[in-house]
Protein backbone atom coordinates (compact mmCIF):
# COMPACT_ATOMS: atom_id res chain seq x y z
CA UNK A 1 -34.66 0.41 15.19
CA UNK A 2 -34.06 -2.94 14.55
CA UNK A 3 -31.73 -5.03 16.73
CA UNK A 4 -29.82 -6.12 14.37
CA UNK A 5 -29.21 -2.69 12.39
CA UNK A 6 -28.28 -1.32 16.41
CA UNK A 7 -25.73 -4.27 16.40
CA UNK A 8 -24.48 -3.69 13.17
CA UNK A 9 -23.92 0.32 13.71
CA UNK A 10 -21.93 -0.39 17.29
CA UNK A 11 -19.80 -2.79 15.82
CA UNK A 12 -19.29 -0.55 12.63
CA UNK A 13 -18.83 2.36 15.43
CA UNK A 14 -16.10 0.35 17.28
CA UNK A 15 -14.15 -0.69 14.47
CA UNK A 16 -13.77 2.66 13.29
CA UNK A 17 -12.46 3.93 16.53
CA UNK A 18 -10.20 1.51 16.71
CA UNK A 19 -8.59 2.33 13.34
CA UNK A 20 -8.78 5.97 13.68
CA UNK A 21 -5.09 5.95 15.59
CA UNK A 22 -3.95 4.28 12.23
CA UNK A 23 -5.14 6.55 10.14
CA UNK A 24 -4.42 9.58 11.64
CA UNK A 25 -0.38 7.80 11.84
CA UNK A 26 -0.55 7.32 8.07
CA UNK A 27 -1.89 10.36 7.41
CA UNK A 28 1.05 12.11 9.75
CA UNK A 29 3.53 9.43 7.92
CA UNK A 30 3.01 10.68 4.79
CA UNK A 31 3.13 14.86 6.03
CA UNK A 32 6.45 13.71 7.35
CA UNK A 33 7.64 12.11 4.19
CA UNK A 34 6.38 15.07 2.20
CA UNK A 35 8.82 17.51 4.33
CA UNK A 36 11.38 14.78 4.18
CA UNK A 37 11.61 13.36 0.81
CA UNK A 38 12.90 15.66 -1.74
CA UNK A 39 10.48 16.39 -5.06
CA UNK A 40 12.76 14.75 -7.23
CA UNK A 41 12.59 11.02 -5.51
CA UNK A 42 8.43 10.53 -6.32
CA UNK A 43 8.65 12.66 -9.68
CA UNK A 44 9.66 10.46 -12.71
CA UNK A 45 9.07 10.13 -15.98
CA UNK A 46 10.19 6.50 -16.09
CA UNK A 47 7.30 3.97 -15.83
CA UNK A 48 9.81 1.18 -14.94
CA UNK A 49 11.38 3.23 -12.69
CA UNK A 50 8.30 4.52 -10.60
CA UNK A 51 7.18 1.13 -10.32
CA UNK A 52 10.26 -0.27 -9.05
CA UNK A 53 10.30 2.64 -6.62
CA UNK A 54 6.69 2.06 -5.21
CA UNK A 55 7.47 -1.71 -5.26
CA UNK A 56 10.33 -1.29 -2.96
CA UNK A 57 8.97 1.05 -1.09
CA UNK A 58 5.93 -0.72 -0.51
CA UNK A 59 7.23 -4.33 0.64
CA UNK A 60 9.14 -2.82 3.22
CA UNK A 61 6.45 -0.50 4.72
CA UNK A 62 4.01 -3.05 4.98
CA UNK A 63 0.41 -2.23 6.23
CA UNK A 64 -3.06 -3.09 5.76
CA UNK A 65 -5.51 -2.76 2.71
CA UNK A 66 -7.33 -0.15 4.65
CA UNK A 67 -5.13 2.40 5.74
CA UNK A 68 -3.54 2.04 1.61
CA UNK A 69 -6.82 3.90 0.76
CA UNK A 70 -6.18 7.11 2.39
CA UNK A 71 -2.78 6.16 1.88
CA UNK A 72 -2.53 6.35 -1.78
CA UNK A 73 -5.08 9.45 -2.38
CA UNK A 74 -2.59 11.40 -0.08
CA UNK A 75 0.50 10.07 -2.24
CA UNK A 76 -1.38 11.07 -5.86
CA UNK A 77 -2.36 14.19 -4.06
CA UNK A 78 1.52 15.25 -2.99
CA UNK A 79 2.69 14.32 -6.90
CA UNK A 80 3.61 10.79 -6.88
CA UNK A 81 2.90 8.98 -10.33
CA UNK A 82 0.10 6.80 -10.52
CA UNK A 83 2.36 3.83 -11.39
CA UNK A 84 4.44 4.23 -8.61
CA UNK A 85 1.30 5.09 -6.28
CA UNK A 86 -0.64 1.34 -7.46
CA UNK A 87 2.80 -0.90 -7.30
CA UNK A 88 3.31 0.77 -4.10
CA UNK A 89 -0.10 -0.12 -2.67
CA UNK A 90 -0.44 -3.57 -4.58
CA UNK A 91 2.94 -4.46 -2.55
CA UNK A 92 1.71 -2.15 0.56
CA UNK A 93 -0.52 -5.38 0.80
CA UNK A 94 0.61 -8.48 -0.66
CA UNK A 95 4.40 -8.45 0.38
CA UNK A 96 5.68 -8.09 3.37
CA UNK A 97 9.54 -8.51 4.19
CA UNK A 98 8.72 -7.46 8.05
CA UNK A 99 6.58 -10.44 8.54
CA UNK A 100 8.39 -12.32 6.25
CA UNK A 101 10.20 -14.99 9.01
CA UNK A 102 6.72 -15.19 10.63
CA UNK A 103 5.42 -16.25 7.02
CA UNK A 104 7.54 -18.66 6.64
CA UNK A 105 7.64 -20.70 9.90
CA UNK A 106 3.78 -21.00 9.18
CA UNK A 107 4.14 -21.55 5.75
CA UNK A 108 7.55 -23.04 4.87
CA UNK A 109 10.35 -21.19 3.70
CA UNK A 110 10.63 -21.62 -0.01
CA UNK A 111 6.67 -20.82 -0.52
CA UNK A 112 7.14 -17.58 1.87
CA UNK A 113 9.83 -16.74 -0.15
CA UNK A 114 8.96 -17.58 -3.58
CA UNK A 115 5.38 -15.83 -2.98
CA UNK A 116 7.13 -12.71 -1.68
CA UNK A 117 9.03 -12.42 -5.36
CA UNK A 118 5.86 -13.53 -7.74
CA UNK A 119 3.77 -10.79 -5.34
CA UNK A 120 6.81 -8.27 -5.93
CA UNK A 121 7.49 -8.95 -9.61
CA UNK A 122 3.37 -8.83 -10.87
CA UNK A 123 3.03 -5.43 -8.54
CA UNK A 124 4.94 -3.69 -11.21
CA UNK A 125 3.32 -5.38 -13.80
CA UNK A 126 -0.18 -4.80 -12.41
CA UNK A 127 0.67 -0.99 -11.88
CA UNK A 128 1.95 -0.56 -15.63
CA UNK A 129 -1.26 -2.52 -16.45
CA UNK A 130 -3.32 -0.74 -14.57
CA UNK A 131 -2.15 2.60 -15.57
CA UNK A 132 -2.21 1.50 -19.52
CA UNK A 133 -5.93 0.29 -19.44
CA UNK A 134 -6.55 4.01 -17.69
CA UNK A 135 -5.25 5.28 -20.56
CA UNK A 136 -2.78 7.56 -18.39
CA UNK A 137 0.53 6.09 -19.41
């Protein structure tokens, strides 16, 4: 084999066993929140509503863009809407109110902020979008 393709497959190897502990949390995160959660909380008919729900949701359980893979096939898989599934994992990712303060001693305040609302507002928009184009809504 070539010593590059060796390199390339160790690395690959490593960084997937050093996610696999997050994974296997969300994965247990979300069985939780299935026993937890009643039915009627992720079942909606209301597109605003879903989206608002997944929005929220989602910008206060921050995480990384890949765990939200697994993430979001488990949610669609348990019954959640598809709009409330994509705001939920467009905010999963771009807002985060946990790192928030961090964000803005880095960045300044009012941009932290300000790009915490735009990122919240469009997720819903993006989700409804989304979901429209798919023809699903």
């Amino acid at each position: 084999m070539d010593k590059k393709l060796t390199s390339a497959i160790i690395n690959s190897a490593k960084a997937l066993f050093n996610v696999l502990p997050l994974l296997v949390g969300v994965i247990l995160l979300v069985g939780l929140t299935h026993t937890l959660m009643p039915k009627s909380f992720y079942f909606s008919t209301n597109v605003v509503l879903d989206s608002i729900i997944g929005s929220g949701l989602g910008s206060v359980l921050a995480g990384n863009p890949l765990t939200s893979y697994v993430l979001g096939g488990e949610l669609l898989k348990q019954g959640m809407s598809l709009v409330a599934v994509t705001s939920f994992l467009v905010t999963w990712v771009t807002v985060g109110l946990v790192q928030l303060p961090a964000e803005a001693i880095m960045l300044g305040k009012k941009f932290a902020i300000l790009r915490n609302i735009f990122s919240f507002a469009f997720s819903m928009l993006v989700a409804m979008t989304t979901v429209f184009v798919l023809g699903l809504l």
